[in-house]
C-alpha atoms as a PDB file:
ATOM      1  CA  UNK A   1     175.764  82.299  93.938  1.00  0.00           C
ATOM      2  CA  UNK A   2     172.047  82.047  94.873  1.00  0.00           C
ATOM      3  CA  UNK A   3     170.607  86.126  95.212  1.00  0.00           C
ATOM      4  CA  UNK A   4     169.329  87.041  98.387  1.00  0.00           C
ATOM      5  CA  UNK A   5     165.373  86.849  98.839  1.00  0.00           C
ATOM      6  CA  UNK A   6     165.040  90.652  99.960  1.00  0.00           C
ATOM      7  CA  UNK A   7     166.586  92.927  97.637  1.00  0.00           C
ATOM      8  CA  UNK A   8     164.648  96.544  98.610  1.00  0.00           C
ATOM      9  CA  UNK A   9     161.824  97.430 100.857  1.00  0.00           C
ATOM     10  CA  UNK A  10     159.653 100.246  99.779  1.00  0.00           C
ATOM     11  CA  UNK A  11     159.623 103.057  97.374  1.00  0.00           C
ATOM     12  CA  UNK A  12     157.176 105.943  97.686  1.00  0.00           C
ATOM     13  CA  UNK A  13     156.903 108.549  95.181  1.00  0.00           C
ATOM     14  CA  UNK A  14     155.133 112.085  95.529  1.00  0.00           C
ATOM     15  CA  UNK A  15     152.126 112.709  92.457  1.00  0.00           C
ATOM     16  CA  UNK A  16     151.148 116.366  91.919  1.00  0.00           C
ATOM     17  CA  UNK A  17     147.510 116.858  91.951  1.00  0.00           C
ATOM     18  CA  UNK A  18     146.213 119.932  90.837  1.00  0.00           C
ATOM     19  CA  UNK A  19     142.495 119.677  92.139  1.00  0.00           C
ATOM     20  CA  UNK A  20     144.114 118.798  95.645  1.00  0.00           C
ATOM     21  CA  UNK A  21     147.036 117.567  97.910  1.00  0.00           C
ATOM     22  CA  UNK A  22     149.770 115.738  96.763  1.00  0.00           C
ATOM     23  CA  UNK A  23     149.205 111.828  97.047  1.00  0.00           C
ATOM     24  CA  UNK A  24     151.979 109.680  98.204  1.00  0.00           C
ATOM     25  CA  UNK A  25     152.289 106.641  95.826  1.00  0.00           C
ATOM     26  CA  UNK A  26     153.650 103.417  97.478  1.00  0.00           C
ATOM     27  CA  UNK A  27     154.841 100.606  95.833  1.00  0.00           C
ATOM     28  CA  UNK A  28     156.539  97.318  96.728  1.00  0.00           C
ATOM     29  CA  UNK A  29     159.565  96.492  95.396  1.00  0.00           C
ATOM     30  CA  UNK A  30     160.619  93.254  96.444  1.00  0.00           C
ATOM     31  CA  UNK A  31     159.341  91.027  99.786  1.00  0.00           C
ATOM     32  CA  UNK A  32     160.999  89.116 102.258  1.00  0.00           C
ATOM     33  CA  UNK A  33     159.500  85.302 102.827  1.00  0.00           C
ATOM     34  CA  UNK A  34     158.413  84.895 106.590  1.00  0.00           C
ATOM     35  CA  UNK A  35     156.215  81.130 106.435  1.00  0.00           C
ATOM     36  CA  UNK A  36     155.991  81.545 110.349  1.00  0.00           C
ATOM     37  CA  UNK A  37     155.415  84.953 110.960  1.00  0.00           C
ATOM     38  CA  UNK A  38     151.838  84.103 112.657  1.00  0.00           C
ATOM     39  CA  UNK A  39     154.095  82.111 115.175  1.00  0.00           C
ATOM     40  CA  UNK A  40     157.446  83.480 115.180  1.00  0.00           C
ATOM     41  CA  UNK A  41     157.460  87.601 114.210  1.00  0.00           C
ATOM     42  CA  UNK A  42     160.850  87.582 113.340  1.00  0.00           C
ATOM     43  CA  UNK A  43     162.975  87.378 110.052  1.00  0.00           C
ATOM     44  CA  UNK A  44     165.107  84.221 109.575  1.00  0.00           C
ATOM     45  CA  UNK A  45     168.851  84.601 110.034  1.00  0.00           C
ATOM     46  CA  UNK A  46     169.567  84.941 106.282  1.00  0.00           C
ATOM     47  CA  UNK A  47     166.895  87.518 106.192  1.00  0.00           C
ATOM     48  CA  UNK A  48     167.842  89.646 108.894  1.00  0.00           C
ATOM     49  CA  UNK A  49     171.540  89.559 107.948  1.00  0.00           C
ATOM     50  CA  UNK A  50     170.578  90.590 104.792  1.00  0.00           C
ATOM     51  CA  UNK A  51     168.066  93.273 106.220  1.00  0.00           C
ATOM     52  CA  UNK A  52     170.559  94.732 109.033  1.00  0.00           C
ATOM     53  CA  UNK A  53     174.243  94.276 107.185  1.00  0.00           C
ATOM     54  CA  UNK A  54     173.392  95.225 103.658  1.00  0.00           C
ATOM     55  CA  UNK A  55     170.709  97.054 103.393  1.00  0.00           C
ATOM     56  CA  UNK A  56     171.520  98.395 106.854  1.00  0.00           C
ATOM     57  CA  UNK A  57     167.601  98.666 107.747  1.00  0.00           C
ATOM     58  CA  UNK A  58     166.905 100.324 111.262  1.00  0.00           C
ATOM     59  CA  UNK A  59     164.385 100.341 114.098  1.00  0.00           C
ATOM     60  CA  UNK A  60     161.369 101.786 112.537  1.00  0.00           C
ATOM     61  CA  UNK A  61     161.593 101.312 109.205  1.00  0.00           C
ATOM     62  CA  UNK A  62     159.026  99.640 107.579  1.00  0.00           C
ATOM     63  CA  UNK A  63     159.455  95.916 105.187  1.00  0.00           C
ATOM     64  CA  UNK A  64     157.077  94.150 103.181  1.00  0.00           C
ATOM     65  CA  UNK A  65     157.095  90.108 103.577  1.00  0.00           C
ATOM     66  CA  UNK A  66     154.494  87.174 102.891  1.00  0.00           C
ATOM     67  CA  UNK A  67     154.008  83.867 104.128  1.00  0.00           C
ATOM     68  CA  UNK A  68     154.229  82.150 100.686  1.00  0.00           C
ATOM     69  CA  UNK A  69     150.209  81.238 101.097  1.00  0.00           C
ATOM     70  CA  UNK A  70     149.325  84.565  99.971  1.00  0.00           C
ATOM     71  CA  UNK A  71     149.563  86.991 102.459  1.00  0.00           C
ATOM     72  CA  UNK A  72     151.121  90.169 101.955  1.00  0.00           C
ATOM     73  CA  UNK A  73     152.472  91.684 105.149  1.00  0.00           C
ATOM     74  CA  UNK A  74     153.722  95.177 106.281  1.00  0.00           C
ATOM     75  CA  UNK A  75     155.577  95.589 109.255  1.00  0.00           C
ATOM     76  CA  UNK A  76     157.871  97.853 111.350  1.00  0.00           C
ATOM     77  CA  UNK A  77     161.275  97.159 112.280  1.00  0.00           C
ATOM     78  CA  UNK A  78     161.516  96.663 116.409  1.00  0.00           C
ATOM     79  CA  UNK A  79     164.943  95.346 116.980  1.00  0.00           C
ATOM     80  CA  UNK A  80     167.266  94.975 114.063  1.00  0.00           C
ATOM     81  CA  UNK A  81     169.360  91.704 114.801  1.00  0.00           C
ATOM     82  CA  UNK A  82     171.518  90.354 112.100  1.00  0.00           C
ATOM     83  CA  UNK A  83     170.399  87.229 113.360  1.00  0.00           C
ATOM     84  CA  UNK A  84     166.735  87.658 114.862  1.00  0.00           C
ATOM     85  CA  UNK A  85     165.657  90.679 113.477  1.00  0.00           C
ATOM     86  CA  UNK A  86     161.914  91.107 114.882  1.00  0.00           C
ATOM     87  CA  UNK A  87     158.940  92.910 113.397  1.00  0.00           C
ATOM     88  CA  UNK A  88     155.418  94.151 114.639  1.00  0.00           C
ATOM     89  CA  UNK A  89     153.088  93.944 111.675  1.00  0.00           C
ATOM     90  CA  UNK A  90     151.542  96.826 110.954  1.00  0.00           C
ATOM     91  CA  UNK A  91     148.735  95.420 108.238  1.00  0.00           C
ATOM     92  CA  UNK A  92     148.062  92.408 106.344  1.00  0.00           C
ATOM     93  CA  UNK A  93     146.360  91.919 102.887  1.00  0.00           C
ATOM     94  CA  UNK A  94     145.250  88.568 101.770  1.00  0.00           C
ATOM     95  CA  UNK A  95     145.656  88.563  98.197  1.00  0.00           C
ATOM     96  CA  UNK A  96     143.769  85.938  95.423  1.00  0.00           C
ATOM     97  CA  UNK A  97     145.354  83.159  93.498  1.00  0.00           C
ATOM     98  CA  UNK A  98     145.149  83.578  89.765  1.00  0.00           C
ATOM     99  CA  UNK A  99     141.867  81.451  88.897  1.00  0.00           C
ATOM    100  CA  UNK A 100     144.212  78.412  87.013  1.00  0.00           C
ATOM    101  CA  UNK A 101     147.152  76.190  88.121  1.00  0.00           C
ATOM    102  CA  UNK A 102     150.366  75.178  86.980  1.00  0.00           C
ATOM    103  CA  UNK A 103     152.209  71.802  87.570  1.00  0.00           C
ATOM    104  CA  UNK A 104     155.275  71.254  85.261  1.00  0.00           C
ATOM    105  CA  UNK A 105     156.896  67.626  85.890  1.00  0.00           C
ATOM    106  CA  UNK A 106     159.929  67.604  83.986  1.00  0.00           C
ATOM    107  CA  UNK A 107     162.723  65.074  83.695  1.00  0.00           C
ATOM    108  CA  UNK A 108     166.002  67.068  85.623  1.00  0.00           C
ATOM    109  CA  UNK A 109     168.954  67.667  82.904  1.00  0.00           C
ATOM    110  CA  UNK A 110     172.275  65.900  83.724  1.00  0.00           C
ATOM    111  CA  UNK A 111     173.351  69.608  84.022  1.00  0.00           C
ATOM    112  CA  UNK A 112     171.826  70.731  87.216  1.00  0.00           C
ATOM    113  CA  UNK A 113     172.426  74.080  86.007  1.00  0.00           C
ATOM    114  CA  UNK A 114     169.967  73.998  83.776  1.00  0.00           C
ATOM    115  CA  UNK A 115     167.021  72.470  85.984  1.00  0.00           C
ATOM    116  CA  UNK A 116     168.055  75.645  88.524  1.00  0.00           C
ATOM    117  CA  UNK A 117     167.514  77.913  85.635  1.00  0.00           C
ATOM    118  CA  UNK A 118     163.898  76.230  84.759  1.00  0.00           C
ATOM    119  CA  UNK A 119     162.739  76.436  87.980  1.00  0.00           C
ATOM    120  CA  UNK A 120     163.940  80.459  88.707  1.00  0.00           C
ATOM    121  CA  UNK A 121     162.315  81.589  85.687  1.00  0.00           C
ATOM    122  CA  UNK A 122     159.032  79.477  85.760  1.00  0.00           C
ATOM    123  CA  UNK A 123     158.662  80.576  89.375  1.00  0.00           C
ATOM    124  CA  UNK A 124     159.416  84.016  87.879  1.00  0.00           C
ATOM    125  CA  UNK A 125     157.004  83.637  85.233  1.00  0.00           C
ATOM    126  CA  UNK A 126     154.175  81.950  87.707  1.00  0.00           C
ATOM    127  CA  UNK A 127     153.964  77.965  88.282  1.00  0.00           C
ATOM    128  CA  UNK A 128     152.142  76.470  91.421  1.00  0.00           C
ATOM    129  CA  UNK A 129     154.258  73.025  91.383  1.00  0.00           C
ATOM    130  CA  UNK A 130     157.621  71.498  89.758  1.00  0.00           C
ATOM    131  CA  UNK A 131     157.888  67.691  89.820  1.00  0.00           C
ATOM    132  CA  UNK A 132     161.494  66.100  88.952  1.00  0.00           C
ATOM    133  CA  UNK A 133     160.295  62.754  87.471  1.00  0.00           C
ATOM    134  CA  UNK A 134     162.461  59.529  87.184  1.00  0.00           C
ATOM    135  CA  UNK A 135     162.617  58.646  83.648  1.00  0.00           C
ATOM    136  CA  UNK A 136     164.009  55.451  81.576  1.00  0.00           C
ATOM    137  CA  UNK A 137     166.174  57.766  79.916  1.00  0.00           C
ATOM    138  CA  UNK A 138     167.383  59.959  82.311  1.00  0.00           C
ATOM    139  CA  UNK A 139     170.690  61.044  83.080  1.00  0.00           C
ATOM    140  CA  UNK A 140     170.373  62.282  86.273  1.00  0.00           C
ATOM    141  CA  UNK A 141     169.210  60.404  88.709  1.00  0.00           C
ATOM    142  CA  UNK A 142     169.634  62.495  91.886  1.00  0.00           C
ATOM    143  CA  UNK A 143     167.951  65.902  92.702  1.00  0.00           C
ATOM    144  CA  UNK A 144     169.184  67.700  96.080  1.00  0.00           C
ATOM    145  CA  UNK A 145     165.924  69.709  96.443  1.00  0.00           C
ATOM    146  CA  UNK A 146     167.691  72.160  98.890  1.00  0.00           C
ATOM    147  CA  UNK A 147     168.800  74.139  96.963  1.00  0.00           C
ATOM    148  CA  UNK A 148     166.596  74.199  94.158  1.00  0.00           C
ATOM    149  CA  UNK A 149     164.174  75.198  97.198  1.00  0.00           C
ATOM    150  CA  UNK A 150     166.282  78.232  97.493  1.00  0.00           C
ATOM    151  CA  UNK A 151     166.498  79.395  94.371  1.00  0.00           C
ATOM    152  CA  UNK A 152     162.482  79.138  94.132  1.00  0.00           C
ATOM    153  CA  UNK A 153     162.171  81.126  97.302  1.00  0.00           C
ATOM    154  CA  UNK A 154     164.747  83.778  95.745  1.00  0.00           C
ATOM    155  CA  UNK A 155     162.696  83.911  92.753  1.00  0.00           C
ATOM    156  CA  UNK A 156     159.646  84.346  94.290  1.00  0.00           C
ATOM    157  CA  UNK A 157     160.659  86.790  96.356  1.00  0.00           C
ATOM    158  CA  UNK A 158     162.006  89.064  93.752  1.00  0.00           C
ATOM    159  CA  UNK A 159     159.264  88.790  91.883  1.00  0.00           C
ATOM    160  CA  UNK A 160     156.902  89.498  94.374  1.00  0.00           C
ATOM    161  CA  UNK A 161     155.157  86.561  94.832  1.00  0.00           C
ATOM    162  CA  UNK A 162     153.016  86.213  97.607  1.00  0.00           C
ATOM    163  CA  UNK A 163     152.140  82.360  96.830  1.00  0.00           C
ATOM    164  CA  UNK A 164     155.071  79.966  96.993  1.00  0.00           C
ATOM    165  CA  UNK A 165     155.090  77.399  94.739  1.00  0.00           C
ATOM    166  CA  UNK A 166     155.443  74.036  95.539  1.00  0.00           C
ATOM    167  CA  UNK A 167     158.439  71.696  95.017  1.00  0.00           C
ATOM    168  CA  UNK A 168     157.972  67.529  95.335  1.00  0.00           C
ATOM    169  CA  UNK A 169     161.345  65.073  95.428  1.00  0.00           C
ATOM    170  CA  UNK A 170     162.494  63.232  92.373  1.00  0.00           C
ATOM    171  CA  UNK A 171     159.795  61.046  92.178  1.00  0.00           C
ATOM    172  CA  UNK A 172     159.430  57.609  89.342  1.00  0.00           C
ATOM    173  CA  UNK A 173     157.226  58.518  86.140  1.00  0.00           C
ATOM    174  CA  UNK A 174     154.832  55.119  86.862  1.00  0.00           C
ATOM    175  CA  UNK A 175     154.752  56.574  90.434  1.00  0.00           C
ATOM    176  CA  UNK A 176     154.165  59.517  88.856  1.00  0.00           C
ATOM    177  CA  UNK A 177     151.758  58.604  86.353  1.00  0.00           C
ATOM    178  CA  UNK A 178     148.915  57.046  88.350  1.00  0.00           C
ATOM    179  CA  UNK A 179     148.864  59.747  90.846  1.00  0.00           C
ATOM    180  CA  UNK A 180     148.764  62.832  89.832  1.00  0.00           C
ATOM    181  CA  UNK A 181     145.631  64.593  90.221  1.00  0.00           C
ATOM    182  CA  UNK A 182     144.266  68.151  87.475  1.00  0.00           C
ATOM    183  CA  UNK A 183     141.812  69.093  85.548  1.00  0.00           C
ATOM    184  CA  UNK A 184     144.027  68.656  82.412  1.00  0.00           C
ATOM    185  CA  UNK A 185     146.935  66.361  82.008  1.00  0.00           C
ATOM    186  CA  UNK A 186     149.368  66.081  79.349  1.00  0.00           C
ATOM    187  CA  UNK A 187     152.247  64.879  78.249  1.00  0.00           C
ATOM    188  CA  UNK A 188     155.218  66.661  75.839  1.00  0.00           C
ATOM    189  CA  UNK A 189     156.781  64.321  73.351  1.00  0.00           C
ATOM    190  CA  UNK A 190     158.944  64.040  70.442  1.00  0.00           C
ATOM    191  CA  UNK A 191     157.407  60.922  68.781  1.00  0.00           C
ATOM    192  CA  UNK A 192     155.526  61.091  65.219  1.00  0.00           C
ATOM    193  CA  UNK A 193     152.182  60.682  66.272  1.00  0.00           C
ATOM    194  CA  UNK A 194     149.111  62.938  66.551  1.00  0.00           C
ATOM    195  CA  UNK A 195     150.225  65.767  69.102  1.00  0.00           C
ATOM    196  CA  UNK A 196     147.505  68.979  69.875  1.00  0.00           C
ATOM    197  CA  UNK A 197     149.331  72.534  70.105  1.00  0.00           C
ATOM    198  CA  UNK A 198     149.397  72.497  74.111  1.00  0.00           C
ATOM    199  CA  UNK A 199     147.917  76.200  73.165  1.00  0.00           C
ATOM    200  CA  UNK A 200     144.901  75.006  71.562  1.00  0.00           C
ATOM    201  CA  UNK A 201     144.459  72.256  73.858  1.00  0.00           C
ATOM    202  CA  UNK A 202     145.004  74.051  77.302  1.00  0.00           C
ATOM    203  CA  UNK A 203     141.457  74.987  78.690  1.00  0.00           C
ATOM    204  CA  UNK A 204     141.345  78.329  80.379  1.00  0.00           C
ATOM    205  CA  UNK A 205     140.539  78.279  84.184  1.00  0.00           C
ATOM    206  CA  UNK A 206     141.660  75.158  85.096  1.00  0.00           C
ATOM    207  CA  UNK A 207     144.713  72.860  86.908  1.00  0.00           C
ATOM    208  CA  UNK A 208     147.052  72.054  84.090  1.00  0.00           C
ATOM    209  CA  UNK A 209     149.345  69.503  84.613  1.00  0.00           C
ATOM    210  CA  UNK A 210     152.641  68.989  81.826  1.00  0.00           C
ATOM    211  CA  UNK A 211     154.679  66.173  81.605  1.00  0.00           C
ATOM    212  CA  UNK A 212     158.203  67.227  80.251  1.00  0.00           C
ATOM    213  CA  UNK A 213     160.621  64.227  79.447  1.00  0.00           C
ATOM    214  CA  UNK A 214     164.976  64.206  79.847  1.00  0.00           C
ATOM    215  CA  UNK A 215     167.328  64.644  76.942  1.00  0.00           C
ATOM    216  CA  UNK A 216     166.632  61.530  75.133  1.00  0.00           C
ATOM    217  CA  UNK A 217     162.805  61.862  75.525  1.00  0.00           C
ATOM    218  CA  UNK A 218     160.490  58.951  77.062  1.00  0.00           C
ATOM    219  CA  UNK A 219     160.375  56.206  76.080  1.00  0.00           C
ATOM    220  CA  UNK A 220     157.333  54.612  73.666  1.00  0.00           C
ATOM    221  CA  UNK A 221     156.223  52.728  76.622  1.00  0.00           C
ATOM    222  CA  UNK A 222     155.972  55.722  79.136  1.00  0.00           C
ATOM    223  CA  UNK A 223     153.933  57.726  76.574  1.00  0.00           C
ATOM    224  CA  UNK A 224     151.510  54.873  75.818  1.00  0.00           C
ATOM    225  CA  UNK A 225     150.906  54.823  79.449  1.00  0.00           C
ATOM    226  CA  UNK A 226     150.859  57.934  80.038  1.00  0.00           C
ATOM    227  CA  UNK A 227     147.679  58.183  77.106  1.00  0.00           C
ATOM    228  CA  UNK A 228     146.295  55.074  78.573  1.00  0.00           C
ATOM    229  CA  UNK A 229     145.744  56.966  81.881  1.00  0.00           C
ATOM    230  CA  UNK A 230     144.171  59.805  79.973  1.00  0.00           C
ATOM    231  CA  UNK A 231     147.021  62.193  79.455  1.00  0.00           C
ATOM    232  CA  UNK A 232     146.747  63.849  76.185  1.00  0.00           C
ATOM    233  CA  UNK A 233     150.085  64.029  73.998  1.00  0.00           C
ATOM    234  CA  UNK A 234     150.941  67.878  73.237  1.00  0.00           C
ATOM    235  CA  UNK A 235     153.741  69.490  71.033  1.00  0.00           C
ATOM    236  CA  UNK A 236     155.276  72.665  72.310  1.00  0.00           C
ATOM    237  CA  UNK A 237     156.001  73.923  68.677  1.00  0.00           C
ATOM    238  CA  UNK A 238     158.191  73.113  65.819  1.00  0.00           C
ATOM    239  CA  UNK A 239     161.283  73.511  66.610  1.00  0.00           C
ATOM    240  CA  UNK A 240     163.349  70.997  68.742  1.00  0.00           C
ATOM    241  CA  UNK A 241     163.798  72.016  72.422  1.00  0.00           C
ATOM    242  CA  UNK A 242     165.859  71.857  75.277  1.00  0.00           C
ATOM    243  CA  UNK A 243     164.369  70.198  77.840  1.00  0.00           C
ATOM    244  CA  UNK A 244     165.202  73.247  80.865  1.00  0.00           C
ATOM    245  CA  UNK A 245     163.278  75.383  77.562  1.00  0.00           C
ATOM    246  CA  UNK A 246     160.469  73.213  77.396  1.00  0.00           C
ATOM    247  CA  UNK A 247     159.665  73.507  80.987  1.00  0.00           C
ATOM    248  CA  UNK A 248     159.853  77.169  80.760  1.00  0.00           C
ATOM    249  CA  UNK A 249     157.589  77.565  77.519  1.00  0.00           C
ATOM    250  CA  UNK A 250     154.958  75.359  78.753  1.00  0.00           C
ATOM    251  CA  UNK A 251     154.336  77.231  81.761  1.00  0.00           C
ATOM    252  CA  UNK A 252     154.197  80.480  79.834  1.00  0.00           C
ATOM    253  CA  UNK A 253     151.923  78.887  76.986  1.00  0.00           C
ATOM    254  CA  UNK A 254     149.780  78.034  79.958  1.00  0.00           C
ATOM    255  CA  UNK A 255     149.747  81.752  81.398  1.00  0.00           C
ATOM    256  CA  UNK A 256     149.162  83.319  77.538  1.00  0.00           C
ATOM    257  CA  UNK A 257     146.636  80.846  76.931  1.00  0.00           C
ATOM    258  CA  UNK A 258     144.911  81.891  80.846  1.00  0.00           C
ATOM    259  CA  UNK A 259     145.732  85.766  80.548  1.00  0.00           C
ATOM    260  CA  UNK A 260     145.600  87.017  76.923  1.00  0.00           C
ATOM    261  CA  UNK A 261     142.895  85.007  74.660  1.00  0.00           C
END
């Protein structure tokens, strides 16, 4: 069962000070999503049920939402409608992207329930775009992006995210190949050729972009073309993974490359 997008509101703790008054602390918990709040103040239906019938929120009390593009918005409750439950905003805060990008394009596991994993815990962890890619050797062949949408937004949500990341339909790798656009492309493999660390070879401050391949790998001719376009092979370590696990560790090799060295 997908988890709801707004799980609490607002906590506010009381700090001593002994040179002067107490100072309220506030901090945000967790956010709602609003992507038309500029046009519609309102929360959407499975917001406001979740707002007024479980966590039984009242005229005047105050939510934190975003628009996915950044924007972090406080507002007061005006009428609480399980199904239209409308807002004034109080005050709005535009907040900065992190100064790199992330773009994962992964081959989507004949388990679905893996690819929904990947893509809650990379959005968790921070990635700006997800790509299911049409391999040779894939085994699954459809993607309904609905509700992998949903779990995104639920992930995003509880983990505060104020930018949404973006996610494209299953699209073919030669499609793929010839149009993506970053500053650094590469491409995950299991073949015995020369492969860079993607650690070493990420660059800090830039788009990355990682191609991640199904079960069975791509095949020899989608990695030559893939290099042949200027994609740059990578290994994600030594040990064989899953390909829901590669997804995952290449965005967060990407984010401890960007944050920590």
């Amino acid at each position: 069962m997908l988890a709801t997008h707004a799980m609490c509101i607002l906590m506010s703790t009381v700090k001593s000070d002994e040179h002067g008054p107490a100072a309220t602390i506030t901090k945000v918990m967790f956010l709602f999503y609003t992507p038309d709040i500029d046009v519609n103040p309102c929360l959407s239906e499975t917001e406001s049920q979740h707002a007024c019938r479980v966590l039984r929120l009242h005229a005047g009390d105050h939510i934190f939402h975003t628009d996915g593009r950044g924007t972090r918005y406080e507002s007061e409750i005006i009428n609480p409608h399980p199904k239209h439950c409308s807002l004034h905003i109080i005050s709005r805060q535009q907040l900065p992207h992190p100064d790199f990008r992330i773009h994962i394009a992964i081959a989507p596991t004949k388990n679905i329930d893996r690819l929904e994993w990947m893509i809650e815990k990379c959005t968790e962890v921070g990635v700006d775009e997800i790509t299911p890619l049409l391999c040779r050797y894939s085994e699954r062949r459809v993607v309904k992006t609905e509700r992998l949408q949903k779990i995104m937004e639920s992930a995003a949500m509880q983990s505060l995210k104020t930018y949404m990341p973006c996610l494209n339909e299953l699209t073919p790798i030669d499609d793929f190949l010839r149009s993506a656009q970053a500053d650094q492309r590469f491409i995950a493999h299991c073949y015995e050729q020369q492969r860079t660390p993607l650690f070493h070879a990420v660059e800090k401050q830039r788009s990355t972009l990682v191609l991640i391949g199904p079960e069975g790998d791509f095949s020899e001719q989608e990695v030559q073309t893939a290099i042949q376009l200027g994609y740059r092979p990578v290994t994600l370590g030594n040990e064989r993974l899953r390909t829901e696990t590669a997804g995952l560790v290449a965005c967060h090799t990407i984010h401890i490359k960007n944050e920590y060295s």
